[in-house]
N, C-alpha and C. Protein backbone atom coordinates (compact mmCIF):
# COMPACT_ATOMS: atom_id res chain seq x y z
N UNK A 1 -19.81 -8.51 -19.83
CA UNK A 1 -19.56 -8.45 -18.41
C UNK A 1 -18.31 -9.24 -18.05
N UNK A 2 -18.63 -10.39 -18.53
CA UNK A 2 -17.21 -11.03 -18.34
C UNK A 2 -15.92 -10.44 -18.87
N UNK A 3 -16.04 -9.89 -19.77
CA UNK A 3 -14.69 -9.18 -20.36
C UNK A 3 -14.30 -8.04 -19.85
N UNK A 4 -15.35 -7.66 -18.85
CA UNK A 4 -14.67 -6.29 -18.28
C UNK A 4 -14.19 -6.97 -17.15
N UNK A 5 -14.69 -8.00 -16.62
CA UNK A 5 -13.85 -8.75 -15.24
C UNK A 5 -12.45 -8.92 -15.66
N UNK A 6 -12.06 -9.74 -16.85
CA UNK A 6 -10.91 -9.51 -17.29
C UNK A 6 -9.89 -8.67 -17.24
N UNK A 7 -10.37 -7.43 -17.64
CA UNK A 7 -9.98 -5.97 -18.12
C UNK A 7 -9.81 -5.68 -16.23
N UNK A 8 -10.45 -5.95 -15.79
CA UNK A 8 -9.71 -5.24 -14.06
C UNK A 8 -8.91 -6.03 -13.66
N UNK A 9 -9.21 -7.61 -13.77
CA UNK A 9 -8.10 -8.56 -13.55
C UNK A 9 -6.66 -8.13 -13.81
N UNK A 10 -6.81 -8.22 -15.34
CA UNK A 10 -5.44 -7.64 -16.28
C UNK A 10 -4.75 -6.84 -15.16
N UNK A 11 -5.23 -5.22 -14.99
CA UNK A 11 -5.14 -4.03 -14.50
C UNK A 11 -4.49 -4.88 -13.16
N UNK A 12 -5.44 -5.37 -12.43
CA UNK A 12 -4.83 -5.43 -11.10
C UNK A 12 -3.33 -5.93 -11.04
N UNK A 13 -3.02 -7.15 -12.33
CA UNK A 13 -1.92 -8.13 -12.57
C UNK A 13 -0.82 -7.25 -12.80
N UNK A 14 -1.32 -6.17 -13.66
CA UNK A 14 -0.39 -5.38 -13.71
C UNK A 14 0.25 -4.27 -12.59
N UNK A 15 -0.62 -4.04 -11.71
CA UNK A 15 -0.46 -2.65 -10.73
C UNK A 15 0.48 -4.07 -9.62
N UNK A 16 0.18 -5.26 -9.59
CA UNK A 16 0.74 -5.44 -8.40
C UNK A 16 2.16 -6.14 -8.81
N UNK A 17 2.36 -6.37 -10.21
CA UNK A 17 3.40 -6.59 -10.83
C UNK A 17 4.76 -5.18 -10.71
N UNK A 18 4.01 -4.02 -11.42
CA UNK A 18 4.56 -2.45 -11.17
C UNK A 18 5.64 -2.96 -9.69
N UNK A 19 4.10 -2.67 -8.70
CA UNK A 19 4.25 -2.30 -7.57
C UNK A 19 5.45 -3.84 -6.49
N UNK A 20 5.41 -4.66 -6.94
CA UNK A 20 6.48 -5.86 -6.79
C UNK A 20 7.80 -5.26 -7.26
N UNK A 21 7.81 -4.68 -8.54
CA UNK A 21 9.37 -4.89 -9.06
C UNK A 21 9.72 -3.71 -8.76
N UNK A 22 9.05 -2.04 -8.74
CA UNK A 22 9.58 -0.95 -8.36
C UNK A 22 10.04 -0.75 -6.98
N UNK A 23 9.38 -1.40 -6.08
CA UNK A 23 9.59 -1.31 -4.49
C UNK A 23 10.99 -1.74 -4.04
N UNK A 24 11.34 -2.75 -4.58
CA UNK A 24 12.92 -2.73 -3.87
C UNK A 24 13.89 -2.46 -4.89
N UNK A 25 13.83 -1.52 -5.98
CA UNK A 25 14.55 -0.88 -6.98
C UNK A 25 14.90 0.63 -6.11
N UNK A 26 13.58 1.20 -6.34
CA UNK A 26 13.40 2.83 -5.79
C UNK A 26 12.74 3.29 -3.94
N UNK A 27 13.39 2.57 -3.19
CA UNK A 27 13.12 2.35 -1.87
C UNK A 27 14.52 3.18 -1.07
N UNK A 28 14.50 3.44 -0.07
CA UNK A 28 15.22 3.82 1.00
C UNK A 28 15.14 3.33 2.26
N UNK A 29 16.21 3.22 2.99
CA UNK A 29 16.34 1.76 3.54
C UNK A 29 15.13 1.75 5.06
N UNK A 30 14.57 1.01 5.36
CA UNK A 30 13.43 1.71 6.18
C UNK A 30 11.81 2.47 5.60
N UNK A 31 12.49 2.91 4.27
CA UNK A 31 11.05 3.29 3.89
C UNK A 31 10.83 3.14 2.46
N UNK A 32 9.56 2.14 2.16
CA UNK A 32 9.06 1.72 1.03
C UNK A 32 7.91 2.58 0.01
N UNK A 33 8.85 3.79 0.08
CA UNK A 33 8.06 4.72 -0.86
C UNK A 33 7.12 4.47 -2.00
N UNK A 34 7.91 3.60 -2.86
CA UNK A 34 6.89 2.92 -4.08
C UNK A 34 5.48 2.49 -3.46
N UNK A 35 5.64 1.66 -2.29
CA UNK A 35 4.38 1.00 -1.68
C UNK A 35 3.07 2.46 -1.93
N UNK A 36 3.72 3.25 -1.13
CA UNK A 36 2.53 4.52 -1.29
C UNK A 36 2.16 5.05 -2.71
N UNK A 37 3.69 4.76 -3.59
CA UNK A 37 3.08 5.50 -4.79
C UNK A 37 2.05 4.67 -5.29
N UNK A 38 2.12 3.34 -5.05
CA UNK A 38 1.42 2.37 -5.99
C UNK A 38 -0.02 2.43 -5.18
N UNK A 39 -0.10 2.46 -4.17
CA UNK A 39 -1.81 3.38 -4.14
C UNK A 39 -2.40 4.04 -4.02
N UNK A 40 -1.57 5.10 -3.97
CA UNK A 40 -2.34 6.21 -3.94
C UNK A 40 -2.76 6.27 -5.99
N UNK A 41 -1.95 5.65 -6.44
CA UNK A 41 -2.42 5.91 -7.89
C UNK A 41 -3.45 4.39 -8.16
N UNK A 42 -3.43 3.51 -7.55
CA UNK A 42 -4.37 2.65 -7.44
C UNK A 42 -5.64 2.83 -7.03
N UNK A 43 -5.23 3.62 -5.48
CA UNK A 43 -6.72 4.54 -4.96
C UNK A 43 -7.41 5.36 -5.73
N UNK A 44 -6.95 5.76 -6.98
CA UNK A 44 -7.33 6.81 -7.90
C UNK A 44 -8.73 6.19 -8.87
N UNK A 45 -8.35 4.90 -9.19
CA UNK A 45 -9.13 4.44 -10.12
C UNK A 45 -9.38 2.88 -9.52
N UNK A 46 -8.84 1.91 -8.86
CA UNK A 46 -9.61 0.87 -8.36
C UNK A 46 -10.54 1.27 -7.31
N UNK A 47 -11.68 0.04 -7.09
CA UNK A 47 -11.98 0.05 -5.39
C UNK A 47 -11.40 -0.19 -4.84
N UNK A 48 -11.86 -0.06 -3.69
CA UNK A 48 -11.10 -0.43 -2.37
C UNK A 48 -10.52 -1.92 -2.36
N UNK A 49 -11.86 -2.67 -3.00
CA UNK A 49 -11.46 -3.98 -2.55
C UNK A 49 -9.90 -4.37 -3.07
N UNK A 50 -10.32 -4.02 -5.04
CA UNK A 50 -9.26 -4.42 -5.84
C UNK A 50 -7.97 -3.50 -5.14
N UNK A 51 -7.96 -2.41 -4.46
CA UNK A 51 -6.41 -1.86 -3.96
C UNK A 51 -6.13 -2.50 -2.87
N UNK A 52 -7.20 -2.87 -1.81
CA UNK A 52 -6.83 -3.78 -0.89
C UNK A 52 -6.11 -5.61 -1.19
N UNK A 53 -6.99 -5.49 -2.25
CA UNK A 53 -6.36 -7.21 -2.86
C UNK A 53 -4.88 -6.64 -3.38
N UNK A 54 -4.67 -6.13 -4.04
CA UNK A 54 -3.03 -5.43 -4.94
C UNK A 54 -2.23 -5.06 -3.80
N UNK A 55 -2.64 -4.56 -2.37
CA UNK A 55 -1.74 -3.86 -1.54
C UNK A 55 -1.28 -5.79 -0.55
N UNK A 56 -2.39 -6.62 -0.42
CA UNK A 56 -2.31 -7.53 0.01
C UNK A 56 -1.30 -8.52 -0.53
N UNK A 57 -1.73 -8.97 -1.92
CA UNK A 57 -0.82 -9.75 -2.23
C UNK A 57 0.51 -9.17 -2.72
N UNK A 58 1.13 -8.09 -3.04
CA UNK A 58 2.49 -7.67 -3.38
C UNK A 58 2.94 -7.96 -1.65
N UNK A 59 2.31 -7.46 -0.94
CA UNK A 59 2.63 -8.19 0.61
C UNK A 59 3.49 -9.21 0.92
N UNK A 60 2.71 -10.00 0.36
CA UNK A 60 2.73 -11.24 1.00
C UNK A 60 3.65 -11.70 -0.17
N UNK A 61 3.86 -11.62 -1.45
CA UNK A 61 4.84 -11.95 -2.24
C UNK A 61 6.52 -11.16 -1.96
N UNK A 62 6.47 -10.15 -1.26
CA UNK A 62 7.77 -9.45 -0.55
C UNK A 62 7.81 -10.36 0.21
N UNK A 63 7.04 -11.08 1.34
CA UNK A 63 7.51 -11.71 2.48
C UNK A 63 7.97 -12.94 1.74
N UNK A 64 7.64 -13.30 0.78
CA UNK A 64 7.92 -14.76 0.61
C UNK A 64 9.13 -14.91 -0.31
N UNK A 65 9.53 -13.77 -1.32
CA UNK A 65 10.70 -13.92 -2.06
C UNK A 65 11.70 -12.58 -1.72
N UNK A 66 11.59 -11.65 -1.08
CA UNK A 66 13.07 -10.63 -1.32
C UNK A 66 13.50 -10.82 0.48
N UNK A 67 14.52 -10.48 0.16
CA UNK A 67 15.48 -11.15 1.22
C UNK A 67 15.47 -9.86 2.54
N UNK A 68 15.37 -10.13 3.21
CA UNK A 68 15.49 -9.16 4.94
C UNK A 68 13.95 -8.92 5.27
N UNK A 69 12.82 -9.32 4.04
CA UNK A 69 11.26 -8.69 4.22
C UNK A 69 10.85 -9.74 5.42
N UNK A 70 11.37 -10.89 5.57
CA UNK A 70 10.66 -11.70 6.06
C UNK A 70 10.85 -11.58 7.73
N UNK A 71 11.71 -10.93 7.62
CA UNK A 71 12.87 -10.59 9.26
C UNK A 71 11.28 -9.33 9.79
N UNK A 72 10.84 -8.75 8.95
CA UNK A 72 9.71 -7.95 9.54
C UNK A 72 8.16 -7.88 8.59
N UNK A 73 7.99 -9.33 8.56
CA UNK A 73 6.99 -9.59 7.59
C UNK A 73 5.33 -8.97 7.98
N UNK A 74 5.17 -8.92 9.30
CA UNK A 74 4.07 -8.22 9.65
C UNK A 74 4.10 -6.71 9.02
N UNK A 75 5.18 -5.96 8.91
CA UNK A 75 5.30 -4.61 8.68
C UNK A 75 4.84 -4.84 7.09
N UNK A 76 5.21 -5.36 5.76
CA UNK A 76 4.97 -5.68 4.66
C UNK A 76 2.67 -5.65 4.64
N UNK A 77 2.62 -6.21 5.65
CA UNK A 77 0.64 -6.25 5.27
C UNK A 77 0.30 -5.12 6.18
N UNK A 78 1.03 -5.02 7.14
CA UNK A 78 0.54 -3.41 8.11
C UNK A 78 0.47 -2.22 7.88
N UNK A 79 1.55 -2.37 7.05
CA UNK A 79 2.14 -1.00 6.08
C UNK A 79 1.06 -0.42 5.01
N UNK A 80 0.72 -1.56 4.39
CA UNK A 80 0.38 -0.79 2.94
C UNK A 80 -1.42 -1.57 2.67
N UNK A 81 -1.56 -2.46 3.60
CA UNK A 81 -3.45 -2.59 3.25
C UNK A 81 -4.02 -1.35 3.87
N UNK A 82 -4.01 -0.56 5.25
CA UNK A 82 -4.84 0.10 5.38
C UNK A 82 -4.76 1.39 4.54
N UNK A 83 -3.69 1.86 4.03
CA UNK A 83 -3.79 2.39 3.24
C UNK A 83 -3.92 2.84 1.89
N UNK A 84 -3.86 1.47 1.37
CA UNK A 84 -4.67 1.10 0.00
C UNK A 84 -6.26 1.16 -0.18
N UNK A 85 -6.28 0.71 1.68
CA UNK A 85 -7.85 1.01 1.29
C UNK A 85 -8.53 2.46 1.90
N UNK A 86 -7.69 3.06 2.21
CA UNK A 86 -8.10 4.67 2.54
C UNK A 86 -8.22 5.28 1.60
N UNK A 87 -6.68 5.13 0.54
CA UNK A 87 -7.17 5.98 -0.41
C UNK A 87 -7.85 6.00 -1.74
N UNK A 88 -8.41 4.46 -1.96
CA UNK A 88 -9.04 4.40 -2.84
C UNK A 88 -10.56 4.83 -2.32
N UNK A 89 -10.90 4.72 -0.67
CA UNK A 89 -12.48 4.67 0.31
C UNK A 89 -12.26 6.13 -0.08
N UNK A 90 -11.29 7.26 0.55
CA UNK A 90 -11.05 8.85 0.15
C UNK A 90 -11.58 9.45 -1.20
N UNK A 91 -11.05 8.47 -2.08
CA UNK A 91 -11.24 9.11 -3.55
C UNK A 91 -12.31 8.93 -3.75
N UNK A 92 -12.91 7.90 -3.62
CA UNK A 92 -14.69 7.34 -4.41
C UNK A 92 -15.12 8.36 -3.40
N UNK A 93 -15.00 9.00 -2.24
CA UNK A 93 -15.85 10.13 -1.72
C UNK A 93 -15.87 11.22 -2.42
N UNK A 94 -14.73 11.92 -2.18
CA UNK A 94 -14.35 13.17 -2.85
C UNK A 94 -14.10 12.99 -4.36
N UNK A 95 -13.67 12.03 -5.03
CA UNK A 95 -13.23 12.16 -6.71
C UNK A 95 -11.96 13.40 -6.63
N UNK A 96 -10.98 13.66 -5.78
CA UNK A 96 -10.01 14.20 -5.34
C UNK A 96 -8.65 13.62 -5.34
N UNK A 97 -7.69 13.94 -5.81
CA UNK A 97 -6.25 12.72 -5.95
C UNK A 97 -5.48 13.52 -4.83
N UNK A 98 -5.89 14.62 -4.27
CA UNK A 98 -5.29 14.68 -3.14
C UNK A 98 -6.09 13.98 -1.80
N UNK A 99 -7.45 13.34 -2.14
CA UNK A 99 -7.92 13.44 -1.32
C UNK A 99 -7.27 11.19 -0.59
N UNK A 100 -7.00 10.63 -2.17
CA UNK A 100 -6.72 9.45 -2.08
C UNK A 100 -5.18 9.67 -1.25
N UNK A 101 -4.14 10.81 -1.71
CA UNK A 101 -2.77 10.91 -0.88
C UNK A 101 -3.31 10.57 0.71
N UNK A 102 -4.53 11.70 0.95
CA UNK A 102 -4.36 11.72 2.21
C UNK A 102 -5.11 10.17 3.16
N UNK A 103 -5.81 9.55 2.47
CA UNK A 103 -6.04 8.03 2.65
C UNK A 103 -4.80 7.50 3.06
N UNK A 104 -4.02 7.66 1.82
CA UNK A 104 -2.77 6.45 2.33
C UNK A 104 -1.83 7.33 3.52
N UNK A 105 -1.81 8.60 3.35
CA UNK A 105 -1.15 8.76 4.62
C UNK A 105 -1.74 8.78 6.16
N UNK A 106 -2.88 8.37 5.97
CA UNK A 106 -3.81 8.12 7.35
C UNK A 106 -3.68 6.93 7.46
N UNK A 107 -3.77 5.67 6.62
CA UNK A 107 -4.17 4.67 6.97
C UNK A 107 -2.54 3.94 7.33
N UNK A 108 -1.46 4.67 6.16
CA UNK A 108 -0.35 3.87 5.99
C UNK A 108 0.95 4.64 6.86
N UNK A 109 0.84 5.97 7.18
CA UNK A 109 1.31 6.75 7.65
C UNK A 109 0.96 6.71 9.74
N UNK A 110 -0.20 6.71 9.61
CA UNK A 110 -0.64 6.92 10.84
C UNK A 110 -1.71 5.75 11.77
N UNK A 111 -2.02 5.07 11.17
CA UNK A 111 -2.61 4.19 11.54
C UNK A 111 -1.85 2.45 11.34
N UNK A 112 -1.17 2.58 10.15
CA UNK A 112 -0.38 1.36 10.33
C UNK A 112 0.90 1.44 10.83
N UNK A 113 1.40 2.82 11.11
CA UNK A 113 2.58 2.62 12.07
C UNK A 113 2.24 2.28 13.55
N UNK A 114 1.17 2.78 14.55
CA UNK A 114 0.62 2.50 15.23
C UNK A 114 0.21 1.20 15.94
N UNK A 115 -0.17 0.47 14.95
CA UNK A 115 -0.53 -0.58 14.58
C UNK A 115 0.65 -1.86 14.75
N UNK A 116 1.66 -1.10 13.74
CA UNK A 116 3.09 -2.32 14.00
C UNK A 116 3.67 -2.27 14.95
N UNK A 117 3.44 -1.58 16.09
CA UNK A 117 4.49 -1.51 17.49
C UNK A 117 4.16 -2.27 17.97
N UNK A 118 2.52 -2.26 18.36
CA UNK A 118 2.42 -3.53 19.19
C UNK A 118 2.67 -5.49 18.44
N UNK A 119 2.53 -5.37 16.93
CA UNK A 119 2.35 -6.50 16.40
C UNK A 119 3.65 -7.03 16.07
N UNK A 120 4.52 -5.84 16.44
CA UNK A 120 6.19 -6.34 15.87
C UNK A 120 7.01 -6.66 17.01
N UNK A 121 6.67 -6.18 18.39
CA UNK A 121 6.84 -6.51 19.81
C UNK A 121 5.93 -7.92 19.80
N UNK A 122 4.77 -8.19 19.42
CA UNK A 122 5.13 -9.85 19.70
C UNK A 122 5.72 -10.92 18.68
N UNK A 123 5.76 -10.21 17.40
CA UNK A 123 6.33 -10.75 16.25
C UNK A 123 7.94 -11.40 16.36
N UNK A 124 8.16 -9.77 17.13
CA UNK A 124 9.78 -10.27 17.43
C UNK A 124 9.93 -11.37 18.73
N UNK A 125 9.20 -10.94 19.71
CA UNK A 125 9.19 -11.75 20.78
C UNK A 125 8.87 -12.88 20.76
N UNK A 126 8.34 -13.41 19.93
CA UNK A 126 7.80 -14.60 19.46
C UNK A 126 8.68 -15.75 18.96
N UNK A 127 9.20 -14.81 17.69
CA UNK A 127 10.48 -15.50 16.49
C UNK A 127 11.51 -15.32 17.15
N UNK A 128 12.00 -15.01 18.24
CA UNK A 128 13.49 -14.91 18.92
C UNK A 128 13.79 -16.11 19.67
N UNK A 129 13.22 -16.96 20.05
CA UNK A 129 14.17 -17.73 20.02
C UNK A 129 15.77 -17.79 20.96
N UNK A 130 15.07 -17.04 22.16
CA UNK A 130 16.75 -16.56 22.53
C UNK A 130 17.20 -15.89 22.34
N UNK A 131 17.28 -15.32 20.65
CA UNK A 131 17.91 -14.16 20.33
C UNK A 131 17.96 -12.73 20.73
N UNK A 132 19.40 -12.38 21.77
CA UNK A 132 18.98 -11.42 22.27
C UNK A 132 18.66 -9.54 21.10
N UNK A 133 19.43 -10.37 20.11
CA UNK A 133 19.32 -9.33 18.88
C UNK A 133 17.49 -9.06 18.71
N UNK A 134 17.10 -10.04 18.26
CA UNK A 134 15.84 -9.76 18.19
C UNK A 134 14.57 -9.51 19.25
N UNK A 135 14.98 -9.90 20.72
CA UNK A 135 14.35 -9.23 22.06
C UNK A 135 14.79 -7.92 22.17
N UNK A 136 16.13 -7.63 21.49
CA UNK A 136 16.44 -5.99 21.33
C UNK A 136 15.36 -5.19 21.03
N UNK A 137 15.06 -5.55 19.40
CA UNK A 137 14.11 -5.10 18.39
C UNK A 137 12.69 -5.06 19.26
N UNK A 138 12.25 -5.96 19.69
CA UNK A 138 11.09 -6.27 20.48
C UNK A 138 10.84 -4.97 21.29
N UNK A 139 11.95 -5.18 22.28
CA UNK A 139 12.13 -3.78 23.43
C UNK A 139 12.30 -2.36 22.63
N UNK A 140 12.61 -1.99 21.14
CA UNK A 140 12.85 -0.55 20.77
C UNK A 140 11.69 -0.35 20.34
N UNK A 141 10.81 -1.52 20.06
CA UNK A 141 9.63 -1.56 18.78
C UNK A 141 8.15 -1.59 20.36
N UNK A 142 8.21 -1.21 21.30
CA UNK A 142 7.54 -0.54 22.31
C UNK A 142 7.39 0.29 22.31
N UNK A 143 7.67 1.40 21.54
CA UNK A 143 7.47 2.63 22.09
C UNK A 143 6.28 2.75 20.34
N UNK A 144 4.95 3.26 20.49
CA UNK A 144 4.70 3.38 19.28
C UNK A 144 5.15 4.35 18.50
N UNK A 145 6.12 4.89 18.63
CA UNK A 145 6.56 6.13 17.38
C UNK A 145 7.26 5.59 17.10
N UNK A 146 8.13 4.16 17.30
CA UNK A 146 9.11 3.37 16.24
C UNK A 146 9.09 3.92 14.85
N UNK A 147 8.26 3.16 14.63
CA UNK A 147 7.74 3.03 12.95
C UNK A 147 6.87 4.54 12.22
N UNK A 148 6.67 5.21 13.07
CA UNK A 148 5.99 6.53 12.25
C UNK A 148 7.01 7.32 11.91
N UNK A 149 7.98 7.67 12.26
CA UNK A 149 8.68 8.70 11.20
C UNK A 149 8.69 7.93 9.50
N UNK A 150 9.04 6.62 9.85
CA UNK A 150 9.80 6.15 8.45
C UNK A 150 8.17 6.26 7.82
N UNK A 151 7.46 5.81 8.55
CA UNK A 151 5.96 5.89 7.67
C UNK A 151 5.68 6.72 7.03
N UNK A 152 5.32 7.50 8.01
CA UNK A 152 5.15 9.43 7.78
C UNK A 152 5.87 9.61 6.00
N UNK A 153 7.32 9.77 6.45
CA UNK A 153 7.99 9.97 5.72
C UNK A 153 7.82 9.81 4.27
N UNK A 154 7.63 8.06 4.23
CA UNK A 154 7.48 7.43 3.14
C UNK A 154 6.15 7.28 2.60
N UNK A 155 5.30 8.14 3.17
CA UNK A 155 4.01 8.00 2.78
C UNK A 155 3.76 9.85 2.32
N UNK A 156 4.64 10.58 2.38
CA UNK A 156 4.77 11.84 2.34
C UNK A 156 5.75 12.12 0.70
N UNK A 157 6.97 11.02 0.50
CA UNK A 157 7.95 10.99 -0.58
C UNK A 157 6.45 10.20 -1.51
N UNK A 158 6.04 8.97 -1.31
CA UNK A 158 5.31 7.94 -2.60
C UNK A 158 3.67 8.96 -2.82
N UNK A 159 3.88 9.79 -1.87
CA UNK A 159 2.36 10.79 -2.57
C UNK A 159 2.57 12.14 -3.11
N UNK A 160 3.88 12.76 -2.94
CA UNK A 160 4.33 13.66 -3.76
C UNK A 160 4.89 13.17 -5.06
N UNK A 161 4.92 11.61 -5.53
CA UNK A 161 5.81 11.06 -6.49
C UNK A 161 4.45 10.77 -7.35
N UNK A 162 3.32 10.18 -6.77
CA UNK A 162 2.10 9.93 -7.46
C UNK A 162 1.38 10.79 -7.75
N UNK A 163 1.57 12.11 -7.18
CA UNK A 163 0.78 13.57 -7.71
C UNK A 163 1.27 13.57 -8.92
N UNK A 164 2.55 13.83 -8.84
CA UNK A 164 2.80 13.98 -10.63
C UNK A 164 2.75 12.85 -11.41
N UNK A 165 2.80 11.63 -10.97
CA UNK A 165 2.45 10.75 -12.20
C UNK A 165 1.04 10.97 -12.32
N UNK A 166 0.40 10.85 -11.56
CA UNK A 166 -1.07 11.46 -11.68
C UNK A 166 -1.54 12.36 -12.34
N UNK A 167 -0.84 13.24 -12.40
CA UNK A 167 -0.55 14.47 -13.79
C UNK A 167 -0.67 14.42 -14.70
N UNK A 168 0.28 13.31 -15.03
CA UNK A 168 0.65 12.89 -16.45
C UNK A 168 -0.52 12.03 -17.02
N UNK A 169 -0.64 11.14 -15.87
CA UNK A 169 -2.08 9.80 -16.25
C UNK A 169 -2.98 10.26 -16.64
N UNK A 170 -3.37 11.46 -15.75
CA UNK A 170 -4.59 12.40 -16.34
C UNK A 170 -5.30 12.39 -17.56
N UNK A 171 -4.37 12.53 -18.46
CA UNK A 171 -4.52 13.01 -19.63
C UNK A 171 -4.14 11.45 -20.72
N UNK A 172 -3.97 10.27 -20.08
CA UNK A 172 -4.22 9.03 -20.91
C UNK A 172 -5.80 8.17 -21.08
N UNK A 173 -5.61 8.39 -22.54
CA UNK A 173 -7.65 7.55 -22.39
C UNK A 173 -7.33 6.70 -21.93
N UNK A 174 -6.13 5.63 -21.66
CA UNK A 174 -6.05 4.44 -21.21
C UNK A 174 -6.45 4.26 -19.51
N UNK A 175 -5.53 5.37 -19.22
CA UNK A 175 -6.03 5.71 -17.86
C UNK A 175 -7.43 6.09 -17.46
N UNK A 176 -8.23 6.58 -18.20
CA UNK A 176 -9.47 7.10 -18.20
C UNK A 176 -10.26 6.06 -18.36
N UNK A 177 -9.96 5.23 -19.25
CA UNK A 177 -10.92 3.69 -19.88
C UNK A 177 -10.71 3.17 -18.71
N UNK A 178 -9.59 2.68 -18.10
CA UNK A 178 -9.48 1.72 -17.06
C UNK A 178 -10.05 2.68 -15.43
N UNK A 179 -9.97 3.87 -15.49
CA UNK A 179 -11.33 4.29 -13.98
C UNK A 179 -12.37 3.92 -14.67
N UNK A 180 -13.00 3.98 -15.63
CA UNK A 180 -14.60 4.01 -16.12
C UNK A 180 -14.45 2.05 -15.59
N UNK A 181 -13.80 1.60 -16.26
CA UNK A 181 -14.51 0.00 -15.63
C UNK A 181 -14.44 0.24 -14.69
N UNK A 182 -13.51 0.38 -13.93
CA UNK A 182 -13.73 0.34 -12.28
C UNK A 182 -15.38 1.03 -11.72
N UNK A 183 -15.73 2.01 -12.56
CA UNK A 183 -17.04 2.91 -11.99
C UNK A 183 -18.40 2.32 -12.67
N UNK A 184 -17.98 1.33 -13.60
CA UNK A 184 -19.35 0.30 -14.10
C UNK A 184 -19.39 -0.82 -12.98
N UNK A 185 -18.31 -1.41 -12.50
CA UNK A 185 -18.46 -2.55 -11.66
C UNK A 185 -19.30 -1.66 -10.37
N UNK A 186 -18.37 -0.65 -9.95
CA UNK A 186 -19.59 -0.77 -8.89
C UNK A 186 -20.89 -0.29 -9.07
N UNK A 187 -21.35 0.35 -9.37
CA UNK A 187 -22.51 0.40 -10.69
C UNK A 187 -23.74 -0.45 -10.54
N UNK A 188 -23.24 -1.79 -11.07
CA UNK A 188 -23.11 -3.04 -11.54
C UNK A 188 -23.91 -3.91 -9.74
N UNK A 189 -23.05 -3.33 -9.14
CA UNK A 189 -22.97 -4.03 -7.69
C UNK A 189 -23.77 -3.05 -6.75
N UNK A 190 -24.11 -2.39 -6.98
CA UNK A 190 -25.38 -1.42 -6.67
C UNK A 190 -26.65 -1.88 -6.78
N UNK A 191 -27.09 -2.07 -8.47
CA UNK A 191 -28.04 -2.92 -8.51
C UNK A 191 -28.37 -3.91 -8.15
């Protein structure tokens, strides 16, 4: 038992490691495509919790080390928890990898853009300081469709990018070994 705690540990160390170093490699400016790829293929085979913990802390490690994240650090945990945990909540329903895409584009697409208008209007209003640059941001980041195109968007590019790695994963026992722990723990937590 303990060694399979390990074995998801590992997994998680690794998905939020992936998902840290690919995001500001293969990104477009405004939209953090990797973020979606990395759960919708997370949603595939973790729970919720473990994609919610992986979508959380790569979060909060963007806000704290890459440079301009911190200027909109609410958007970094708004962005990508509710939809880490849609599409891993999606998949354990259906057992569907389109069904985990459409998790993250509900939760990360449509519900956390939603979400950041109002939290980035006091975020900015808050941290300004005078700054009429950033009472700018405040006043554009009112209207809630700010943030949903780039969402949309980028939650539309990182789930057409994870279909086909998903493809490919398919067909790895490694990939297969590592859903089966995930489907003993909860199992496990049933009883």
């Amino acid at each position: 038992m303990t060694s399979n705690r390990v074995h998801r540990l590992s997994a998680l160390a690794i998905m939020i490691a992936l998902d840290y170093l690919l995001t500001p490699i293969f990104r477009i400016e405004g939209m953090v495509f990797m973020s979606s790829v990395m759960n919708v293929i997370a949603g595939t085979f973790m729970t919720p919790l473990y994609a919610v913990a992986m979508a959380f802390i790569v979060a909060i490690m963007r806000i704290l080390t890459q440079p301009g994240v911190a200027s909109v650090a609410p958007l970094a945990i708004i962005g990508s928890v509710p939809g880490a945990f849609l599409a891993s909540y999606f998949y354990r329903l259906t057992r569907k990898v389109s069904m985990s895409w459409f998790g993250e584009f509900l939760g990360t697409g449509l519900i956390g853009s939603f979400i950041s208008a109002p939290v980035m209007v006091w975020f900015w209003t808050y941290s300004a300081n005078g700054d009429s640059e950033l009472l700018a941001k405040a006043s554009q980041a009112q209207s809630l469709f700010l943030f949903t195109p780039r969402f949309v968007l980028a939650t539309l590019i990182g789930g057409a990018i994870a279909m086909l790695v998903l493809r490919g994963l398919r067909y790895s026992t490694s990939f297969m070994n590592l859903a089966r722990l995930y489907e003993v723990e909860e199992i496990e937590r049933e009883r």
